[in-house]
N, C-alpha and C. Protein backbone atom coordinates (compact mmCIF):
# COMPACT_ATOMS: atom_id res chain seq x y z
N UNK A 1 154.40 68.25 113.50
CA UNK A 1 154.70 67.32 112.41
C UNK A 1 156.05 67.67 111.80
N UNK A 2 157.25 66.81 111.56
CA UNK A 2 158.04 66.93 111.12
C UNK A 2 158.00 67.36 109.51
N UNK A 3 159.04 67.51 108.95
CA UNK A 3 159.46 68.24 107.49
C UNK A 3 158.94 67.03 106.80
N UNK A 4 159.32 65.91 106.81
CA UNK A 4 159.03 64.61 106.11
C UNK A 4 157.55 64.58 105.93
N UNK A 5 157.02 64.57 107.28
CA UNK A 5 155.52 63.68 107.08
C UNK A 5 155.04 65.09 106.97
N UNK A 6 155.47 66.35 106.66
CA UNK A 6 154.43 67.27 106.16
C UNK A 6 154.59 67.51 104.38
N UNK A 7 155.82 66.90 104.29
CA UNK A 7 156.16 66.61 102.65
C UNK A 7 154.82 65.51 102.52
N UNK A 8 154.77 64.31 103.22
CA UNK A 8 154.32 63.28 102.77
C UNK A 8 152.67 63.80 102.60
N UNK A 9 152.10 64.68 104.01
CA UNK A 9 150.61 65.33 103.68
C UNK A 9 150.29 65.59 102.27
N UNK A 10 151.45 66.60 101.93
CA UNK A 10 151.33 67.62 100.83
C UNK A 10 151.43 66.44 99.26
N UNK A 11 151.92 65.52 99.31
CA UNK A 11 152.23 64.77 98.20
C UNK A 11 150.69 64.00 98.21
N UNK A 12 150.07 63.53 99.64
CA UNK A 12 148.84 62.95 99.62
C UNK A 12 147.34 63.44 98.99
N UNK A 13 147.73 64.97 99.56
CA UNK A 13 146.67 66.16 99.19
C UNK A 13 147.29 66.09 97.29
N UNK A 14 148.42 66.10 97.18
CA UNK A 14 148.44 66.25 95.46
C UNK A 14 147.90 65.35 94.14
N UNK A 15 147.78 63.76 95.08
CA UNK A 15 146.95 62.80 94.71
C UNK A 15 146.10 62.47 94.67
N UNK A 16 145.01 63.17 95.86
CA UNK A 16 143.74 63.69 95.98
C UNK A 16 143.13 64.44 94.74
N UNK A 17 143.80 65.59 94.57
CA UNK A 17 143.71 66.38 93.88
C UNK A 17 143.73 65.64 92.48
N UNK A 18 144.83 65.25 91.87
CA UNK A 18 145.01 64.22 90.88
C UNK A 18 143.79 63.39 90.42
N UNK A 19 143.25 62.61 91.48
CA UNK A 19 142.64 61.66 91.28
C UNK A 19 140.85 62.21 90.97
N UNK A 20 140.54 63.32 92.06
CA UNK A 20 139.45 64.05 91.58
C UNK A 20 139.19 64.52 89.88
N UNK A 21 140.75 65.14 89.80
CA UNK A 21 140.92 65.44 88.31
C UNK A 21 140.17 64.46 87.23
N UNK A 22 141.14 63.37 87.10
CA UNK A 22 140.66 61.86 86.68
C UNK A 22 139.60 62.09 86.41
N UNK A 23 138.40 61.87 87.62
CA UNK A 23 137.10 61.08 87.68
C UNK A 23 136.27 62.16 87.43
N UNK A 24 136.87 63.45 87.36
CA UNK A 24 135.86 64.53 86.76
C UNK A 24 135.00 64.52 85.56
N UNK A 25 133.83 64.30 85.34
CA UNK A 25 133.24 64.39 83.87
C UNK A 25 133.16 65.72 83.31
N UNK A 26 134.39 65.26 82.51
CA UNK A 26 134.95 66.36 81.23
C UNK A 26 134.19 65.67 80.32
N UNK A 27 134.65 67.00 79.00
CA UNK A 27 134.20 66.24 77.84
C UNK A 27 135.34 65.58 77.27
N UNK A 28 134.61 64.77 76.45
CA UNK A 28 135.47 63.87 75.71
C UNK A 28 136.64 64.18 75.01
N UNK A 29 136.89 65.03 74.35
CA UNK A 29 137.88 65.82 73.64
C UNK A 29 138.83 66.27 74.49
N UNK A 30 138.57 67.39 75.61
CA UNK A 30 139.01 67.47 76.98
C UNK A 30 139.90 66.36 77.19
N UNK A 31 139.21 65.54 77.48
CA UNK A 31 139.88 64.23 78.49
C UNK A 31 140.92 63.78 77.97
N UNK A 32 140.32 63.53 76.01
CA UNK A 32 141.44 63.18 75.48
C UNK A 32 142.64 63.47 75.40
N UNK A 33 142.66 64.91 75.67
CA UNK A 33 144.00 66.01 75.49
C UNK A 33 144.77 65.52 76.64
N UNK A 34 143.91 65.68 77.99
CA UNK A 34 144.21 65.85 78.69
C UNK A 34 145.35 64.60 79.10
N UNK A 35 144.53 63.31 78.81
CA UNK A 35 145.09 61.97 78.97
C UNK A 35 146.66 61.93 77.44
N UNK A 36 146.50 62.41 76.60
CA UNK A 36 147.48 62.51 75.61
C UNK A 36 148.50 63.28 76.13
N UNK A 37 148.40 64.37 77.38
CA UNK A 37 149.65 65.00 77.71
C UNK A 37 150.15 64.26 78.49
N UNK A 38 149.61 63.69 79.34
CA UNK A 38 150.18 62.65 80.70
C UNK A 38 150.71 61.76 80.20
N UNK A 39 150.15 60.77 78.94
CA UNK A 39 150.64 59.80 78.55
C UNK A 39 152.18 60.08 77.84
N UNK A 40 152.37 61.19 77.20
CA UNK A 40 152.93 61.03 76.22
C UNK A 40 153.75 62.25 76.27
N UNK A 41 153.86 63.38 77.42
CA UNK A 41 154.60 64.78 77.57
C UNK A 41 156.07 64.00 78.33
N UNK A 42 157.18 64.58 77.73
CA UNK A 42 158.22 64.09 78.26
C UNK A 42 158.30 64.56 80.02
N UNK A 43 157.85 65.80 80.13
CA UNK A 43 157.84 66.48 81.72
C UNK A 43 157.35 65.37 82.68
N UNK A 44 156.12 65.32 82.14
CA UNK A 44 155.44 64.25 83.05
C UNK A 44 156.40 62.85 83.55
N UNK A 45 156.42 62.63 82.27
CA UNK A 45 157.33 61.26 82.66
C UNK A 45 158.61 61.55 83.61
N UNK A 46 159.49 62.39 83.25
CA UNK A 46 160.43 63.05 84.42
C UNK A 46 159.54 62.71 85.86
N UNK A 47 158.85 63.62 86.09
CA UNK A 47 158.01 64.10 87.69
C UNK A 47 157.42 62.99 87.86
N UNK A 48 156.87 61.84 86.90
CA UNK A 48 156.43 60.56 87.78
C UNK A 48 157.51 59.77 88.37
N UNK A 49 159.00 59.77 87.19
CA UNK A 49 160.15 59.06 87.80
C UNK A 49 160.32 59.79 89.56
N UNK A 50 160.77 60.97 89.18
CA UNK A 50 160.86 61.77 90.95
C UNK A 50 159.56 60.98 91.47
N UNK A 51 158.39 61.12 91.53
CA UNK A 51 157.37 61.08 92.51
C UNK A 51 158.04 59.05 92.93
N UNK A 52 157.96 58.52 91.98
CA UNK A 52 158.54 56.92 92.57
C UNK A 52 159.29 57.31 93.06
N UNK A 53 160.41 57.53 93.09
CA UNK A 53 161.64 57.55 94.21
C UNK A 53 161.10 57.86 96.03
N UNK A 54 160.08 59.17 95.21
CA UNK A 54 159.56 59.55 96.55
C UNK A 54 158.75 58.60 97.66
N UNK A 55 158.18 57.90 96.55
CA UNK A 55 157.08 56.42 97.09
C UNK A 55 158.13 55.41 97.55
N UNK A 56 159.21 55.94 97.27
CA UNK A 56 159.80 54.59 98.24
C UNK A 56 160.62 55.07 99.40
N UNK A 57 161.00 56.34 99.75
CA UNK A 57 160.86 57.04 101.23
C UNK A 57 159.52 56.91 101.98
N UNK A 58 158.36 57.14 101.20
CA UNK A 58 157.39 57.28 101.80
C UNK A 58 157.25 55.64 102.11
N UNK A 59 157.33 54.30 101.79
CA UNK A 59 157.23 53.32 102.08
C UNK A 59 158.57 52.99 103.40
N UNK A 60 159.31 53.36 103.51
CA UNK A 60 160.21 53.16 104.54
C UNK A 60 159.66 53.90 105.63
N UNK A 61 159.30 55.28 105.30
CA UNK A 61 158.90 55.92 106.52
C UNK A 61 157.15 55.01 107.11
N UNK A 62 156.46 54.69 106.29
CA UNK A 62 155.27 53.72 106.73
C UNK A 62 156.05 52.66 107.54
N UNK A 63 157.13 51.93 107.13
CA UNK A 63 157.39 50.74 108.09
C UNK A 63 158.20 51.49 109.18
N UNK A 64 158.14 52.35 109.71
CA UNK A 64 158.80 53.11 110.58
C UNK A 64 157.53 53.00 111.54
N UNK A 65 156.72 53.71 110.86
CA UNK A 65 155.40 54.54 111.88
C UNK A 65 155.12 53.06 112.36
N UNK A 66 154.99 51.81 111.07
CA UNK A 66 153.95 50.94 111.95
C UNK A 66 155.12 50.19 112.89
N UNK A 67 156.27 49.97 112.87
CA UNK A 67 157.41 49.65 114.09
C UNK A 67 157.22 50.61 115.23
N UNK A 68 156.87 51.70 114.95
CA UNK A 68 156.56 52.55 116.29
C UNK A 68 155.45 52.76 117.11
N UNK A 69 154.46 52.31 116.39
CA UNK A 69 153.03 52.10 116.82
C UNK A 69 153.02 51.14 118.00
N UNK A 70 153.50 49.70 117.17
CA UNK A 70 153.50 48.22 117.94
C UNK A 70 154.49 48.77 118.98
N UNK A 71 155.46 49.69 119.10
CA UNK A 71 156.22 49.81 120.22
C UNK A 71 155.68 50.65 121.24
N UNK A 72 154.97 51.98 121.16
CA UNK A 72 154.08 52.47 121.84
C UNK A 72 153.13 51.89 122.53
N UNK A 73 152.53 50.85 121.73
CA UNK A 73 151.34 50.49 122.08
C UNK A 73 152.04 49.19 123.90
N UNK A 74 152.81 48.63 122.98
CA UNK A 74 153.19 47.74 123.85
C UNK A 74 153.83 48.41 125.25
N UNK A 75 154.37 49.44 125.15
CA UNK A 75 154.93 50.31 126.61
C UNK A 75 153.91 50.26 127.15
N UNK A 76 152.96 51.26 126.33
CA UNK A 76 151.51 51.20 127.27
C UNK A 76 150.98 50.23 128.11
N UNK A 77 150.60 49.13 127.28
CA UNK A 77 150.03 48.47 127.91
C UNK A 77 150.59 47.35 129.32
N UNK A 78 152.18 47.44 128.81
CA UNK A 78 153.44 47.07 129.89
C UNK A 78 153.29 47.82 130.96
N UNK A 79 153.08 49.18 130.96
CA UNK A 79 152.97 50.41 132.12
C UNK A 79 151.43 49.76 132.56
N UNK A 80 150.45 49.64 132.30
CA UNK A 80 149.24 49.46 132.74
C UNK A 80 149.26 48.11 133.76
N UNK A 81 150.15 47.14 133.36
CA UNK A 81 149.58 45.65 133.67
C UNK A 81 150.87 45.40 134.67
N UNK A 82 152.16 46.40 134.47
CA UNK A 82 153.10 46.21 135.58
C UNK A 82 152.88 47.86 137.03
N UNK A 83 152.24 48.39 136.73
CA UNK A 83 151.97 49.47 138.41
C UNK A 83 150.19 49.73 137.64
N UNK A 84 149.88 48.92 137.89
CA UNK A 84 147.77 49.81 137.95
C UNK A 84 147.96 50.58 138.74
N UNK A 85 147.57 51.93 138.48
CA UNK A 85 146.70 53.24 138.96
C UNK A 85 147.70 53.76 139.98
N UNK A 86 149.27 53.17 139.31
CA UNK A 86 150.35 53.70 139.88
C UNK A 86 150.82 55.17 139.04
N UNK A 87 150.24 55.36 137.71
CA UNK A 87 150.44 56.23 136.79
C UNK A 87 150.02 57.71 137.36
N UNK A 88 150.90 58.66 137.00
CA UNK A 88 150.26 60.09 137.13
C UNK A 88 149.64 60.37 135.59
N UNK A 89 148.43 61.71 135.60
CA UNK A 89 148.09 62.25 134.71
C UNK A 89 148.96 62.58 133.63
N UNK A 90 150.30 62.94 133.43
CA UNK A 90 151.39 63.25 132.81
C UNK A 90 151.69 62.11 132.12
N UNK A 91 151.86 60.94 132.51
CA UNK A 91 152.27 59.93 132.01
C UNK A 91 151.60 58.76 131.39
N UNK A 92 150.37 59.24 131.25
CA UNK A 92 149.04 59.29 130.61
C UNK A 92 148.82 59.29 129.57
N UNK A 93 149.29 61.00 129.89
CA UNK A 93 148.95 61.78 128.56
C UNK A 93 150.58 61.83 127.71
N UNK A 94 151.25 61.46 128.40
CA UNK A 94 152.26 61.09 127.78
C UNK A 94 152.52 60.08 126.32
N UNK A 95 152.18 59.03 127.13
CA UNK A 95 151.84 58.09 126.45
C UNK A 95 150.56 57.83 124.85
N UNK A 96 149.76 59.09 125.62
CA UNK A 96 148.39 58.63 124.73
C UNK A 96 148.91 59.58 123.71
N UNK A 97 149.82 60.93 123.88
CA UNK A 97 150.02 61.79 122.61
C UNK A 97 150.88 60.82 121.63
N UNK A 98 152.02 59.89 122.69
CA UNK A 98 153.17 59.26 121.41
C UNK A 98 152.12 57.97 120.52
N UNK A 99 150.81 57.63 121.17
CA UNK A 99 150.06 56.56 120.32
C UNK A 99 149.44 57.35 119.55
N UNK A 100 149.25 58.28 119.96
CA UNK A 100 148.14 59.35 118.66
C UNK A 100 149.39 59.35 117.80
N UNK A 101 150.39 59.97 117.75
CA UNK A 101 151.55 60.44 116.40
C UNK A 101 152.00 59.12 115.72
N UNK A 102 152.18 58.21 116.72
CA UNK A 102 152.26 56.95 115.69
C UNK A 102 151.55 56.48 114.75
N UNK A 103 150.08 56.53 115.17
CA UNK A 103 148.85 55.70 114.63
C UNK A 103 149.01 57.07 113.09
N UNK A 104 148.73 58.58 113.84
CA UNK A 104 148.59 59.62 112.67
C UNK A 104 149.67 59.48 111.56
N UNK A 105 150.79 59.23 111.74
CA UNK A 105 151.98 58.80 110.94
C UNK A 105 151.62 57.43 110.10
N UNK A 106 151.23 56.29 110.76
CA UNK A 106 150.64 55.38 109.94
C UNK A 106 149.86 55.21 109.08
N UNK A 107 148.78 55.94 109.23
CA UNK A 107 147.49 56.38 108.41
C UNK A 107 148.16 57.15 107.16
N UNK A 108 148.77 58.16 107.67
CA UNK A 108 149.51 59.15 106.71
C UNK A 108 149.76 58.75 105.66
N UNK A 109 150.90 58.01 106.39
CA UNK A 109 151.76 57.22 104.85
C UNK A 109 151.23 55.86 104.28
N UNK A 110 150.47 55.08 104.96
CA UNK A 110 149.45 53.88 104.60
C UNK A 110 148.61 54.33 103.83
N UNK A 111 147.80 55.77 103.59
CA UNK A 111 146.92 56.12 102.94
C UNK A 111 147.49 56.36 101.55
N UNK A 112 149.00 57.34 102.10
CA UNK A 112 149.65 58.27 100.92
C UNK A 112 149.80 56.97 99.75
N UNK A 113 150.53 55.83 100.00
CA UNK A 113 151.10 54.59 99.25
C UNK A 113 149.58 53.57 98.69
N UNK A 114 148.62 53.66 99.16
CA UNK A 114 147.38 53.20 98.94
C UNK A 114 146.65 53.86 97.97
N UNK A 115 146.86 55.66 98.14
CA UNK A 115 146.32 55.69 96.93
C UNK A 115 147.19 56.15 95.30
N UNK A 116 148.49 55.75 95.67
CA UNK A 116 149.06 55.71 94.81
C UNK A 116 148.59 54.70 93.79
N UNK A 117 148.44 53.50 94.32
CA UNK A 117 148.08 52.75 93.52
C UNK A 117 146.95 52.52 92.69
N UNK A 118 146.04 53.48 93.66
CA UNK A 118 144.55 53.61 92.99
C UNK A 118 144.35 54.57 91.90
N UNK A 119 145.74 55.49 92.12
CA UNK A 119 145.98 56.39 91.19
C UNK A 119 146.75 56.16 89.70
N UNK A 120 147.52 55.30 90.15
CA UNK A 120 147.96 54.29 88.89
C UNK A 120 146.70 53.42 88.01
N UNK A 121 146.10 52.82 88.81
CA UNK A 121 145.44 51.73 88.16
C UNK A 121 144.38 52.67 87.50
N UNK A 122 143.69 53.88 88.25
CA UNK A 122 142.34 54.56 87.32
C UNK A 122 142.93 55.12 86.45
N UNK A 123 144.13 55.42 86.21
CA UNK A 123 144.63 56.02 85.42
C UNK A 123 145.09 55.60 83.87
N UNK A 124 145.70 54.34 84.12
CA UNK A 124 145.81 52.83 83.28
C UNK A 124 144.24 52.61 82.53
N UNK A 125 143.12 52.66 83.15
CA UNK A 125 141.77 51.74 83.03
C UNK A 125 141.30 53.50 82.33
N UNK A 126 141.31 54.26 82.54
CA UNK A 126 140.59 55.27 81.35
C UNK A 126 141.53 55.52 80.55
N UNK A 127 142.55 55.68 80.74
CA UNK A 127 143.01 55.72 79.26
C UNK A 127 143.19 54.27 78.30
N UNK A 128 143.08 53.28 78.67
CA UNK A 128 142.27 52.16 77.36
C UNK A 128 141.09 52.45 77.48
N UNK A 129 140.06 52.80 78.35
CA UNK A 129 139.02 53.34 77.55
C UNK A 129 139.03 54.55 76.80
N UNK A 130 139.75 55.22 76.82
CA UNK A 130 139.69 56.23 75.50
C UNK A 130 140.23 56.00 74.28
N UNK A 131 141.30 54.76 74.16
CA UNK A 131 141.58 53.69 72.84
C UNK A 131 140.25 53.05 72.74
N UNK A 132 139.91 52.37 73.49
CA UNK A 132 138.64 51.49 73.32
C UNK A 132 137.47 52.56 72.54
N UNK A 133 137.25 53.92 73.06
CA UNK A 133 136.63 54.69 72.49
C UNK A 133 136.55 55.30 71.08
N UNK A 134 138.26 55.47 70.84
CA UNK A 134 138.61 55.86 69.51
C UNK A 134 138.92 54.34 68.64
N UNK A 135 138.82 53.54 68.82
CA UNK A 135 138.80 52.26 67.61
C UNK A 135 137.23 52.26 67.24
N UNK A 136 136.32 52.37 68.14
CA UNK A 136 135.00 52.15 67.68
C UNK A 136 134.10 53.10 66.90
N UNK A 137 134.65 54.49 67.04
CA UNK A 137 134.82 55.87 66.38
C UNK A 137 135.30 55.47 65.17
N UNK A 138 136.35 54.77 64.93
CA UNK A 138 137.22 54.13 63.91
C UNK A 138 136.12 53.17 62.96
N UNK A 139 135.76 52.46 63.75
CA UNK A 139 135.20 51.11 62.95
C UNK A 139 133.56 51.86 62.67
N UNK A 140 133.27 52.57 63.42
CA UNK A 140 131.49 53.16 63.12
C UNK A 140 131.81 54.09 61.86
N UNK A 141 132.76 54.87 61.70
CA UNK A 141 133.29 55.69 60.72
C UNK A 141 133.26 54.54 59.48
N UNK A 142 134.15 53.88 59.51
CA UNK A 142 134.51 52.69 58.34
C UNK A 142 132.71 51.97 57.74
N UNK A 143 132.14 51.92 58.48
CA UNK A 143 131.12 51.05 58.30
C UNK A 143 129.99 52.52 57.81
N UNK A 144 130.17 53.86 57.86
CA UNK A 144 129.41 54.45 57.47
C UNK A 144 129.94 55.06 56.01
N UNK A 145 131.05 55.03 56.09
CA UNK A 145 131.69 54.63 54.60
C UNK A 145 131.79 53.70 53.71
N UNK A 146 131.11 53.08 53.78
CA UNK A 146 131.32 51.62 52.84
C UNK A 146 129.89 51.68 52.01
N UNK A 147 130.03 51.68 50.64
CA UNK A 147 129.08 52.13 49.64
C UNK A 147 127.61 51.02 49.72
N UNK A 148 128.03 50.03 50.37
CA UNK A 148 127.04 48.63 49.85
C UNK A 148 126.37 49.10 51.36
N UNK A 149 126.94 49.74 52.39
CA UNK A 149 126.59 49.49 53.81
C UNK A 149 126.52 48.21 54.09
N UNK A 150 127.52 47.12 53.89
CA UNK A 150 127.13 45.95 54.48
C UNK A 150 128.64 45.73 54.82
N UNK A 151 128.66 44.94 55.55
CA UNK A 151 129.63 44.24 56.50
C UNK A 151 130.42 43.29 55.87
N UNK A 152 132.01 43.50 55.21
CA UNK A 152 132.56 42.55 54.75
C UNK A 152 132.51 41.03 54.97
N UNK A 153 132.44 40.72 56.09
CA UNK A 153 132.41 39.48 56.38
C UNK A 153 131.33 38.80 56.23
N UNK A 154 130.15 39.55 56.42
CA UNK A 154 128.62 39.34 55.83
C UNK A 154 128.64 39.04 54.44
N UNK A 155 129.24 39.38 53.76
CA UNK A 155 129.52 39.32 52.37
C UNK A 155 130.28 38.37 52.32
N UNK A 156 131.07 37.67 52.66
CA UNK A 156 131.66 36.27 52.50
C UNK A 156 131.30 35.11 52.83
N UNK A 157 130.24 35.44 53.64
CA UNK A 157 129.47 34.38 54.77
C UNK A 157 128.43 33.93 53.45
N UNK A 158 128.15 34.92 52.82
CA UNK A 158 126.82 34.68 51.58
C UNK A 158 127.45 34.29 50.62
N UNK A 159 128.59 34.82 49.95
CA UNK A 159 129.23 34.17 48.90
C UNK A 159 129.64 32.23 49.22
N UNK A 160 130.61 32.20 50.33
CA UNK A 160 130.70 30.91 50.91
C UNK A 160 129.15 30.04 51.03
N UNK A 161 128.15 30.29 51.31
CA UNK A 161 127.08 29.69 51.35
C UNK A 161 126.63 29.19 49.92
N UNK A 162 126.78 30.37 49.29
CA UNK A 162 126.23 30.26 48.08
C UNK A 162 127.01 29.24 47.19
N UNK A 163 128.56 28.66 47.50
CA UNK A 163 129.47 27.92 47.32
C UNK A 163 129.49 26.83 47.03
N UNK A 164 128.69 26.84 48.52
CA UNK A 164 128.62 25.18 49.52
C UNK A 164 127.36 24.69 48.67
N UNK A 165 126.26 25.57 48.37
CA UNK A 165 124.76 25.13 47.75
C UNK A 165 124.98 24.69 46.65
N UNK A 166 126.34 25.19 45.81
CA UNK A 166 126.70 24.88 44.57
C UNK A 166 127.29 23.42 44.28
N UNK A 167 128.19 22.98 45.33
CA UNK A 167 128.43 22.04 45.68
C UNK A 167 127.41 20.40 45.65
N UNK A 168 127.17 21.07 46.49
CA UNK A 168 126.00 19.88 46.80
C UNK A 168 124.82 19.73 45.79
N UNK A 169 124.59 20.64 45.08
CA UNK A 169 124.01 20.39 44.10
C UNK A 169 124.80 19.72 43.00
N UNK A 170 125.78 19.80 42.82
CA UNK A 170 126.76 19.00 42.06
C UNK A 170 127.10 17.63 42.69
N UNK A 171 126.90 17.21 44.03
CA UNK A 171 127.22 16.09 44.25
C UNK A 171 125.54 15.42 44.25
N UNK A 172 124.50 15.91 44.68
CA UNK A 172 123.31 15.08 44.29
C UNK A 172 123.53 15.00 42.85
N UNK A 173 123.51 15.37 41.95
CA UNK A 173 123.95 15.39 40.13
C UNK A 173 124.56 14.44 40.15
N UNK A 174 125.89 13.89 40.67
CA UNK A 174 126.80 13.05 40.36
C UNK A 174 126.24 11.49 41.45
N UNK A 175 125.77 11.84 42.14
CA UNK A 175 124.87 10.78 42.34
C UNK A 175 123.83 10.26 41.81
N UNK A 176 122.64 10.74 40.78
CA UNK A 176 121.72 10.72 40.26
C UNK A 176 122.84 10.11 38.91
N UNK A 177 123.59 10.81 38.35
CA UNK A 177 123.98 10.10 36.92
C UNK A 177 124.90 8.33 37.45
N UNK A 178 125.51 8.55 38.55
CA UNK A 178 125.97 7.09 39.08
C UNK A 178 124.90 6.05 39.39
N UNK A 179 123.70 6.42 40.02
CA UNK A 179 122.83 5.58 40.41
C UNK A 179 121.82 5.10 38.68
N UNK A 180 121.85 5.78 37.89
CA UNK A 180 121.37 5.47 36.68
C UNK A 180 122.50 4.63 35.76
N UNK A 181 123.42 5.15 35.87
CA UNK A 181 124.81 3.86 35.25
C UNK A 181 124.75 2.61 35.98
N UNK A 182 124.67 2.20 37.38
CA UNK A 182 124.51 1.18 38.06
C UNK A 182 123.53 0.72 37.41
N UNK A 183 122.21 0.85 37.59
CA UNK A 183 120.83 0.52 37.09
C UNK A 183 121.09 0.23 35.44
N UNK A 184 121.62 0.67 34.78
CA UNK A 184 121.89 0.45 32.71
C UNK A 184 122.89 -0.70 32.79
N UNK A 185 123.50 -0.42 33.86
CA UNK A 185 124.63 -1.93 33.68
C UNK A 185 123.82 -3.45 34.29
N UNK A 186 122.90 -3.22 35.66
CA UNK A 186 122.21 -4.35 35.84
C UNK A 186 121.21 -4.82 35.03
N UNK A 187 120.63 -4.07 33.89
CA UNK A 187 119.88 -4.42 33.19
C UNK A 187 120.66 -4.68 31.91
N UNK A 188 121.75 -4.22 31.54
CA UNK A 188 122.39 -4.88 30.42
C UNK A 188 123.08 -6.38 30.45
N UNK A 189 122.98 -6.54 31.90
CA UNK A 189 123.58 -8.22 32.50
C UNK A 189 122.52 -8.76 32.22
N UNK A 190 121.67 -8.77 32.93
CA UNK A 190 120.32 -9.06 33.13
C UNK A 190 119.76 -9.51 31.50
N UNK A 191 119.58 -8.86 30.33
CA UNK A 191 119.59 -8.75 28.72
C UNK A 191 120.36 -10.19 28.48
N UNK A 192 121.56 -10.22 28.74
CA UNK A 192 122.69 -10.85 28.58
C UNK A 192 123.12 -12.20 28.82
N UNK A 193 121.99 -12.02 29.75
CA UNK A 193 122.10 -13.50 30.64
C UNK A 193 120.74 -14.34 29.67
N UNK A 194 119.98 -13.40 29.67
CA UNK A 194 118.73 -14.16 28.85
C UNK A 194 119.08 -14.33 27.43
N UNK A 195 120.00 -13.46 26.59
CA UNK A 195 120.31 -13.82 25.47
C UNK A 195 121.43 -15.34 25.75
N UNK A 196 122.39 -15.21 26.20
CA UNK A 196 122.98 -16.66 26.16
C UNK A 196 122.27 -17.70 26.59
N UNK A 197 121.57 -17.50 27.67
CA UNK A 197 120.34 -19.01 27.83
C UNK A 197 119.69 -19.37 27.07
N UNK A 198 119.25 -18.38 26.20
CA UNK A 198 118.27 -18.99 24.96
C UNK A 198 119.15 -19.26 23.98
N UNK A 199 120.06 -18.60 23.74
CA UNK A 199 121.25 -19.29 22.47
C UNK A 199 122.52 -20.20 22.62
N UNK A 200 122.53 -20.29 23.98
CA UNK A 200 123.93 -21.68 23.98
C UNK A 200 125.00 -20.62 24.12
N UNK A 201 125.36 -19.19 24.23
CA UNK A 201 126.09 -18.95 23.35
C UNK A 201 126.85 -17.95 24.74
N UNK A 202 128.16 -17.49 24.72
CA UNK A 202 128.55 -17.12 25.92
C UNK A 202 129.17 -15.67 25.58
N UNK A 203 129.19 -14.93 25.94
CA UNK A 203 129.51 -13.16 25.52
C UNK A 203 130.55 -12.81 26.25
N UNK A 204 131.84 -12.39 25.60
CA UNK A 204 132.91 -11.83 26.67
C UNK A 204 132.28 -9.87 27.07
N UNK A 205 131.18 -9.82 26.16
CA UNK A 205 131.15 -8.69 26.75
C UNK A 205 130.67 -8.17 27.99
N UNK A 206 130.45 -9.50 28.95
CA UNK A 206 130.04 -9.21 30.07
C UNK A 206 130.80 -9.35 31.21
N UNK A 207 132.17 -9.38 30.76
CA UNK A 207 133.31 -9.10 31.64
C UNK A 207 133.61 -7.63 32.18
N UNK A 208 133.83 -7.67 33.67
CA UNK A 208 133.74 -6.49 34.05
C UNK A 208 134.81 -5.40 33.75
């Protein structure tokens, strides 16, 4: 194995390693620290910039292996279909070691760049769950502090209700005194009409 793809092993095995780290059940406090240095240690951020640079050798050298694969593969099977069982043992095994180093080179660095990303993304997804963890720490704290123990918004929901009941009891009221003014005015016409029929006599007070 060349200097490169034994760099690239060793960077794969370090992401391994990495990623076990991660998914280890620590304790909570632990984790937190742990995720607060990565996030937020200037070093780190340095050595992730280096490690990208590195992910993009390691992505050139992947489109290498898999250009060399499809080219191996295709000799082969060119040697097979132009002299059958014209081949010696040598040229065989010739052949079958350069498809083994291609394919092993592919895997290599297909794996190395694959789990980079898996290493990014679990990495991203627990640390908002450890925000997600500490806001609710936050809000269970707040709510065990609050003297009434009740829920602000619960408390507005009842005041507002209690509002609206006030309301409407004021508008049946103002309907009940309108529907009795209607009714005092049809019976004061009504009065009115029978007093001028019996007296000849005509009332402007029944102008509206």
């Amino acid at each position: 194995m060349t200097v490169y793809y034994t760099l690239t092993f060793m960077l794969l095995a370090s992401e391994m390693a990495t990623f076990c780290a991660l998914v280890a059940p620590l304790p909570h406090a632990l984790r937190k620290r742990l995720f607060r240095f990565l996030s937020e240690s200037p070093l780190v951020a340095k050595l992730a910039y280096g490690v990208k640079i590195a992910f993009i050798f390691v992505a050139i050298l992947f489109v290498d292996a898999v250009q060399r694969m499809w080219r191996v593969t295709a000799e082969a099977d060119l040697a097979k279909t132009s002299a059958p069982g014209a081949q010696d043992v040598r040229a065989e095994t010739n052949f079958a070691a350069r498809k083994f180093y291609s394919q092993r080179n592919t895997y290599l660095t297909g794996f190395t760049l694959f789990l980079s990303l898996v290493l990014t993304r679990t990495f991203y997804i627990l640390l908002d769950l450890i925000h997600t963890q500490e806001e609710y720490a936050k809000l269970k704290q707040q709510n065990k502090a609050s003297p009434s123990g009740a829920v602000p918004e619960a408390k507005q929901i009842q005041e507002l209700k209690q509002q609206l009941a006030a309301a409407e009891a004021k508008v049946r009221d103002y309907d009940v005194v309108k529907k009795q003014a209607q009714q005092n005015a049809a019976e004061y016409d009504r009065l009115a009409s029978e007093f001028n029929a019996k007296t000849g006599a005509v009332s402007d007070k029944r102008k509206d």
